[in-house]
N, C-alpha and C. Protein backbone atom coordinates (compact mmCIF):
# COMPACT_ATOMS: atom_id res chain seq x y z
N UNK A 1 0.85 -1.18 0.00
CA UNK A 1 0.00 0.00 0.00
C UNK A 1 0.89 1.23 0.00
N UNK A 2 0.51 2.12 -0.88
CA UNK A 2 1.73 3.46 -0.86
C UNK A 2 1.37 4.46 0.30
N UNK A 3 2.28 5.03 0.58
CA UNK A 3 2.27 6.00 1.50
C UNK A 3 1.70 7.42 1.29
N UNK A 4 1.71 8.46 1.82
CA UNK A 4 0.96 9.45 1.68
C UNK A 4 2.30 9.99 0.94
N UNK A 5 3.29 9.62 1.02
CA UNK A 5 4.05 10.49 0.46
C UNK A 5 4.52 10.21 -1.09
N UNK A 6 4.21 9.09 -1.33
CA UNK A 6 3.80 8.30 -2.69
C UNK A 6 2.62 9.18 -3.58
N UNK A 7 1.41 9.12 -3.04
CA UNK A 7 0.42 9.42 -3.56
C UNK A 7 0.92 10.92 -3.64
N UNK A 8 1.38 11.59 -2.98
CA UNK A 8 1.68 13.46 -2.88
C UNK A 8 2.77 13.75 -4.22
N UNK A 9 3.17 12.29 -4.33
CA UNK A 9 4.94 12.66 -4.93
C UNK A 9 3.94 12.31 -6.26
N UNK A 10 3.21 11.63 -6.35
CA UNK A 10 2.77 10.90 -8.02
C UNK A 10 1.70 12.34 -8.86
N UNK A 11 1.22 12.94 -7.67
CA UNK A 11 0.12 14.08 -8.17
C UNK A 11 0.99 15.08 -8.44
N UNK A 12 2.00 15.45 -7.40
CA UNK A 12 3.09 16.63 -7.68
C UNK A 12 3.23 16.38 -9.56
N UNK A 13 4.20 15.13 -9.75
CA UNK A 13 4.74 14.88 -10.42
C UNK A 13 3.67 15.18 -11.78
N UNK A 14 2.87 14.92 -11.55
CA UNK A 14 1.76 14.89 -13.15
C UNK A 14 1.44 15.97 -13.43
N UNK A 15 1.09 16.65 -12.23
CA UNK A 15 0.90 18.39 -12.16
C UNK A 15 1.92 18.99 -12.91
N UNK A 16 3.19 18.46 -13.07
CA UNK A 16 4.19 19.30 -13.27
C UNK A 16 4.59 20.57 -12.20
N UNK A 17 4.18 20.42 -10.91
CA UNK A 17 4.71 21.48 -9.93
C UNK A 17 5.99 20.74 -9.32
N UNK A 18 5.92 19.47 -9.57
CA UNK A 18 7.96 19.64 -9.02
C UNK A 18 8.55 18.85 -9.68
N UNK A 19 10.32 18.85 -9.54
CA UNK A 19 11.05 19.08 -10.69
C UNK A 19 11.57 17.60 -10.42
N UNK A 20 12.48 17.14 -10.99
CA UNK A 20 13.13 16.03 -11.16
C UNK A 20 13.82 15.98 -10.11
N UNK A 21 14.59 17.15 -9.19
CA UNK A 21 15.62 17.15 -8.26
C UNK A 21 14.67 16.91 -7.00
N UNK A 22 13.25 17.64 -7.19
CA UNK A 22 13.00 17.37 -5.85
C UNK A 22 11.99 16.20 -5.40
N UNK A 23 12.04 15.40 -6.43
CA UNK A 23 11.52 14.38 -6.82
C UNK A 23 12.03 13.26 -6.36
N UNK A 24 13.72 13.50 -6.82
CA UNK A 24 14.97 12.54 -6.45
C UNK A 24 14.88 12.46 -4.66
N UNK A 25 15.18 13.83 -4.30
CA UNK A 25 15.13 14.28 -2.90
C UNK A 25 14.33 13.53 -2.07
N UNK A 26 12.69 13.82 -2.43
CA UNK A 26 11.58 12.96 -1.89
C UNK A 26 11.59 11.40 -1.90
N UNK A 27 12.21 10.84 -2.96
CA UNK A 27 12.58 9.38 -2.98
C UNK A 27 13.33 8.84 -1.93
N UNK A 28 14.32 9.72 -1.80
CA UNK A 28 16.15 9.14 -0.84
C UNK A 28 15.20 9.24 0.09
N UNK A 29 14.50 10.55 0.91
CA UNK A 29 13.95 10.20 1.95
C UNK A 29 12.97 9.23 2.65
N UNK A 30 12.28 8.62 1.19
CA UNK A 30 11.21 7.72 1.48
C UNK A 30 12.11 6.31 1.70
N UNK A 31 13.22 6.28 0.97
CA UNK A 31 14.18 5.09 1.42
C UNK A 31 14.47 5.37 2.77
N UNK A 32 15.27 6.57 3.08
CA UNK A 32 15.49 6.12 4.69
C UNK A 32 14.43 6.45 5.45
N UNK A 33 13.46 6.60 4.80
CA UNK A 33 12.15 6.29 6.15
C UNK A 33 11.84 5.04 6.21
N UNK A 34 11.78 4.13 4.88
CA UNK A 34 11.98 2.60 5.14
C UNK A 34 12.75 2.05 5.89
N UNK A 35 14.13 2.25 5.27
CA UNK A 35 15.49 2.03 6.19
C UNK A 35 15.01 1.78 7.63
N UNK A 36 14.78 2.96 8.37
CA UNK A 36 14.51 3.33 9.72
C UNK A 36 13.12 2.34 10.29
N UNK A 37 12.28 1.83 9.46
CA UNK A 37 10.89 1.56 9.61
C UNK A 37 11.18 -0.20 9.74
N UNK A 38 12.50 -0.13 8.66
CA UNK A 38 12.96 -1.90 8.91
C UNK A 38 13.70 -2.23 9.92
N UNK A 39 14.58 -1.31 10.12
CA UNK A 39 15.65 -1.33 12.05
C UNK A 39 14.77 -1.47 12.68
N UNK A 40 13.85 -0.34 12.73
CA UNK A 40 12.74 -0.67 14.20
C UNK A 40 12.06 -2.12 14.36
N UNK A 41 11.23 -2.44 13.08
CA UNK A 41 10.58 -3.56 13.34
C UNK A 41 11.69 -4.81 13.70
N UNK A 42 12.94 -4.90 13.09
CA UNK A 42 13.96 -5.74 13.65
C UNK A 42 14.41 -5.50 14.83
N UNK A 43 14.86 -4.49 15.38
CA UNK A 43 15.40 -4.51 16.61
C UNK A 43 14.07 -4.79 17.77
N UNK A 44 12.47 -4.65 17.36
CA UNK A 44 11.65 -4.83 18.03
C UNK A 44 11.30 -6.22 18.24
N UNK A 45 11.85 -7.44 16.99
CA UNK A 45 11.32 -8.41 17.32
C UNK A 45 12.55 -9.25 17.69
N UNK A 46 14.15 -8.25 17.47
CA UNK A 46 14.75 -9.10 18.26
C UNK A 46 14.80 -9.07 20.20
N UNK A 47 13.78 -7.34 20.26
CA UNK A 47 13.70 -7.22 21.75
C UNK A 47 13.19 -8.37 22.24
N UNK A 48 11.68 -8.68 21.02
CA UNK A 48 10.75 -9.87 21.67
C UNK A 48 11.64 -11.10 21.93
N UNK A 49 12.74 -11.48 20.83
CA UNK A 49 13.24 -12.74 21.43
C UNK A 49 13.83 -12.70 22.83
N UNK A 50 14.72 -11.86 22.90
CA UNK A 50 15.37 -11.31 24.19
C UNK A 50 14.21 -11.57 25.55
N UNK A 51 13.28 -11.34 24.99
CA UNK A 51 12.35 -11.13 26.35
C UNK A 51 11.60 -12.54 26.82
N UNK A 52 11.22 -13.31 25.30
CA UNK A 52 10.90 -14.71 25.48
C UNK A 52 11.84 -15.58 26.02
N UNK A 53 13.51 -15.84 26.07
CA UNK A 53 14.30 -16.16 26.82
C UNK A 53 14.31 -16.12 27.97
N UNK A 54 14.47 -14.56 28.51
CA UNK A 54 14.41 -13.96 29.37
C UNK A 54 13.23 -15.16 30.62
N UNK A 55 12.39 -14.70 29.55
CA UNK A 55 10.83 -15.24 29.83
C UNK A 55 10.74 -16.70 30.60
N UNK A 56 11.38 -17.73 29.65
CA UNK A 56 11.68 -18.84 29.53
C UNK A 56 13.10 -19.31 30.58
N UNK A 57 13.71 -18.48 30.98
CA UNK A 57 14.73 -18.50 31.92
C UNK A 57 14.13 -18.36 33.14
N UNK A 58 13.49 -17.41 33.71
CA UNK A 58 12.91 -17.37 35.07
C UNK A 58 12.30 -18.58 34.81
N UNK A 59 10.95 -18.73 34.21
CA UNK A 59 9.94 -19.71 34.99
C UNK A 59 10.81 -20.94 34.87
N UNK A 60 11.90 -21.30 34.00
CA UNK A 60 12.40 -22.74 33.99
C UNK A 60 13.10 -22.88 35.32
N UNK A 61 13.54 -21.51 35.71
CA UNK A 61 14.74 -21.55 37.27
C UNK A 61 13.38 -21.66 38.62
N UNK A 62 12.22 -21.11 38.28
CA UNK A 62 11.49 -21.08 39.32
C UNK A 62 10.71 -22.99 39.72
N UNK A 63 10.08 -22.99 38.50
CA UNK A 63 10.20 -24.69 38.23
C UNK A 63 11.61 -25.92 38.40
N UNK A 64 12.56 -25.44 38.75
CA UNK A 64 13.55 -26.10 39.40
C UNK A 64 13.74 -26.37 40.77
N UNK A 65 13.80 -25.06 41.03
CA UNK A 65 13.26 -24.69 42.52
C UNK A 65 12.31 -25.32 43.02
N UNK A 66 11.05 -25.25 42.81
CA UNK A 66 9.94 -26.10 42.82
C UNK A 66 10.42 -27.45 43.11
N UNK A 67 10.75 -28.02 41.70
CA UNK A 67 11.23 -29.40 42.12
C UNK A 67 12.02 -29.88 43.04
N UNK A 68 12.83 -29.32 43.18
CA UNK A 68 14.11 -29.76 44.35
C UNK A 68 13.43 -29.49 45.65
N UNK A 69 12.20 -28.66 46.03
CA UNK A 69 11.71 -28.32 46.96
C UNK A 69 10.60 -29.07 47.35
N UNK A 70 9.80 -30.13 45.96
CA UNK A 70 9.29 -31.02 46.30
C UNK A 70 10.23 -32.61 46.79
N UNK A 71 10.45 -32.39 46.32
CA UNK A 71 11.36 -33.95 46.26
C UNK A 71 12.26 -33.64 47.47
N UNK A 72 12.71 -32.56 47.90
CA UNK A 72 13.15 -32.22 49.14
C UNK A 72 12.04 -32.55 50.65
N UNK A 73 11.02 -32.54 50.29
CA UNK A 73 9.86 -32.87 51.10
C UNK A 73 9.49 -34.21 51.34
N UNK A 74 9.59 -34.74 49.98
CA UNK A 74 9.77 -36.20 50.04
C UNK A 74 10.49 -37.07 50.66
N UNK A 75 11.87 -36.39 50.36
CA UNK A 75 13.19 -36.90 51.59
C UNK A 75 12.83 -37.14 53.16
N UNK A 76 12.48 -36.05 53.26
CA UNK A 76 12.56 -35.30 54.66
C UNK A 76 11.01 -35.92 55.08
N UNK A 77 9.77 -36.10 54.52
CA UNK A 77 8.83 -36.98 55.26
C UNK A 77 9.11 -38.09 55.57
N UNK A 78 10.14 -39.03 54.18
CA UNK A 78 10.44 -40.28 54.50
C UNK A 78 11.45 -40.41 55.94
N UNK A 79 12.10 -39.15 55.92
CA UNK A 79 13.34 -39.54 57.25
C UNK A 79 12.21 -39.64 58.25
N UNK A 80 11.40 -38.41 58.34
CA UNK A 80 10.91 -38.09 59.41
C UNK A 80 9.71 -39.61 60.22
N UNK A 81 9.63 -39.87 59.10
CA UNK A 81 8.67 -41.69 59.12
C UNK A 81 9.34 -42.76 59.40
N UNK A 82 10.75 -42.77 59.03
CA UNK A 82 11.75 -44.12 59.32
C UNK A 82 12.46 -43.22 60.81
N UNK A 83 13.15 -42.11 60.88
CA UNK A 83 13.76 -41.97 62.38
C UNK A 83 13.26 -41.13 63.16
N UNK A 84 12.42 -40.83 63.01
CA UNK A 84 11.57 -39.63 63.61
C UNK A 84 11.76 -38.46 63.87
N UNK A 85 11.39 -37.57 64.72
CA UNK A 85 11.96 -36.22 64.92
C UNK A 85 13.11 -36.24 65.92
N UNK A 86 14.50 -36.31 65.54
CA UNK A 86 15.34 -36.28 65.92
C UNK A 86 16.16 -34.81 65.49
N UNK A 87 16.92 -34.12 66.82
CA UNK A 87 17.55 -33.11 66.41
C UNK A 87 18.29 -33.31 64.71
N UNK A 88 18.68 -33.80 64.44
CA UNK A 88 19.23 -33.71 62.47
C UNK A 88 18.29 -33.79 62.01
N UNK A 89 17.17 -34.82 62.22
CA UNK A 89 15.56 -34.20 61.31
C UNK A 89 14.99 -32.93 61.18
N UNK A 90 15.37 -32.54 62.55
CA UNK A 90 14.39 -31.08 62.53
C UNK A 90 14.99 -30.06 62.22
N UNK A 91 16.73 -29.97 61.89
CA UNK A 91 17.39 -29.24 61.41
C UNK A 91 17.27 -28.94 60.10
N UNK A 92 16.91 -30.36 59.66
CA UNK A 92 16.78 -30.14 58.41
C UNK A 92 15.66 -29.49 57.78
N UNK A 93 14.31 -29.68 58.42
CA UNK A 93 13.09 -29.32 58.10
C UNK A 93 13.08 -27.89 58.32
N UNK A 94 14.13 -27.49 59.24
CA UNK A 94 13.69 -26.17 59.47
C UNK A 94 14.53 -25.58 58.01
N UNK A 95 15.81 -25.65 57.87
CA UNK A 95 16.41 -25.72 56.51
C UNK A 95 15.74 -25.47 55.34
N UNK A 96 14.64 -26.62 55.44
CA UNK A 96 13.64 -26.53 54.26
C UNK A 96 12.60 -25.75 54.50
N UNK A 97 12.03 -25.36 55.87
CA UNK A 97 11.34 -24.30 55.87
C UNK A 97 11.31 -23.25 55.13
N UNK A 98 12.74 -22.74 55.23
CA UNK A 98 13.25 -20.97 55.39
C UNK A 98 13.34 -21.32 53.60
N UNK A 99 13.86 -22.45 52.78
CA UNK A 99 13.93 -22.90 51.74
C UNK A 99 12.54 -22.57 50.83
N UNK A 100 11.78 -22.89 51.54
CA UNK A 100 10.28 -22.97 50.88
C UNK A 100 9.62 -21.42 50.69
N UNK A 101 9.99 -20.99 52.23
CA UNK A 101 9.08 -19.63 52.47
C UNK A 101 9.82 -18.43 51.41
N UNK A 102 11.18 -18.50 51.85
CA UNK A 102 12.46 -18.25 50.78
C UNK A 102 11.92 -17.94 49.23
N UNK A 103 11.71 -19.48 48.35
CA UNK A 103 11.39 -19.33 47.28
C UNK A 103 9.76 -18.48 46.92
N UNK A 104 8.80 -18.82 48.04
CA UNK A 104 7.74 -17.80 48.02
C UNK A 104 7.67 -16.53 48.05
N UNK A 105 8.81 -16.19 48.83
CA UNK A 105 8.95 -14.25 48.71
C UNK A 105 9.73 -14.05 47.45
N UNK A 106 10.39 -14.96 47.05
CA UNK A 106 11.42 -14.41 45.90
C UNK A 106 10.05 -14.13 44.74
N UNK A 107 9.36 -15.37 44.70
CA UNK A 107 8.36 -15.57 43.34
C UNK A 107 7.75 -14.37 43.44
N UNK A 108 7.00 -13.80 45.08
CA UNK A 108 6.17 -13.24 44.95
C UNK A 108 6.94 -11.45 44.37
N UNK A 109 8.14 -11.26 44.30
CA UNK A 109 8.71 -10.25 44.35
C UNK A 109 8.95 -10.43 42.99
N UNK A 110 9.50 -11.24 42.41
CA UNK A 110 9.76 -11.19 40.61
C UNK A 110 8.16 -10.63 40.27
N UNK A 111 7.30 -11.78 40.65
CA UNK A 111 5.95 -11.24 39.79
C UNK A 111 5.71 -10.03 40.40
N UNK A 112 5.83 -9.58 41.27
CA UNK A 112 5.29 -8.01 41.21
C UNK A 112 5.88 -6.99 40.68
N UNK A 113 7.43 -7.42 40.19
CA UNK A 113 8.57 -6.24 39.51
C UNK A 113 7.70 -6.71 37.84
N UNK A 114 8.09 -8.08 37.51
CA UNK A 114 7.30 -8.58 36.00
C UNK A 114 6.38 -7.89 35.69
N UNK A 115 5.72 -8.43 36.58
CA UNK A 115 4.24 -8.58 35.47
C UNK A 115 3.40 -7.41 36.38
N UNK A 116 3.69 -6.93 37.05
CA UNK A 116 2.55 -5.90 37.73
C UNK A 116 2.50 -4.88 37.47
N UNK A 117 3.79 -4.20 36.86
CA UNK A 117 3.79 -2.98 36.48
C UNK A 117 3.16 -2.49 35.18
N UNK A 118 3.12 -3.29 34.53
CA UNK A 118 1.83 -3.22 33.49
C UNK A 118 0.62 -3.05 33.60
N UNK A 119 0.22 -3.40 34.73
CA UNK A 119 -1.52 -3.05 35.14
C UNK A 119 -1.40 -2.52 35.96
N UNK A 120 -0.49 -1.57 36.15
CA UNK A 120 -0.46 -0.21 37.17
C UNK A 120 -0.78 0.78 36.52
């Protein structure tokens, strides 16, 4: 679809109100307004990759976390079922406490820097 400056440059031109030079002129500029119109949309969708990584990096590190924090639970019920609450059991649980509550303030602090400031 042509631009307004297409359609301005094609009527000029038939009219005979402008000349060959400023014709040329109006062209170069419509190139580097392309030019400029193709950087942007590239550097915009290489922001998007940047950000889908990005993206894809937290939740894969938060889902790690997760896991090691389940299966950490798993451990630690089975000890707690075969030797019971013994001072090294409960060291550990507390360990995994501060572990658990830990990864809950972190999550809850990424998502509110992420994603909240957008619906502010």
């Amino acid at each position: 679809m042509p631009g307004w400056w297409e359609i301005k440059l094609t009527i000029a031109a038939a009219d005979g109100t402008i000349g060959s030079r400023e014709a040329k002129a109006c062209a170069n500029a419509e190139a580097v307004l392309r030019l400029i119109g193709r950087l942007v949309q590239d550097r915009t969708a290489a922001q998007w990759k940047v950000l889908d990584v990005l993206r894809s990096v937290r939740l894969g590190t938060h889902g790690t976390h997760v896991s090691v924090g389940l299966i950490w639970i798993l451990i630690l019920s089975a000890q707690v079922a075969i030797k019971g609450l013994r001072l090294s059991v409960t060291s550990r649980l507390f360990r995994l406490g501060l572990f658990w509550h830990f990864l809950d303030i972190a999550w809850v602090g990424i998502f509110s820097v992420v994603y909240l400031p957008g619906l502010l």
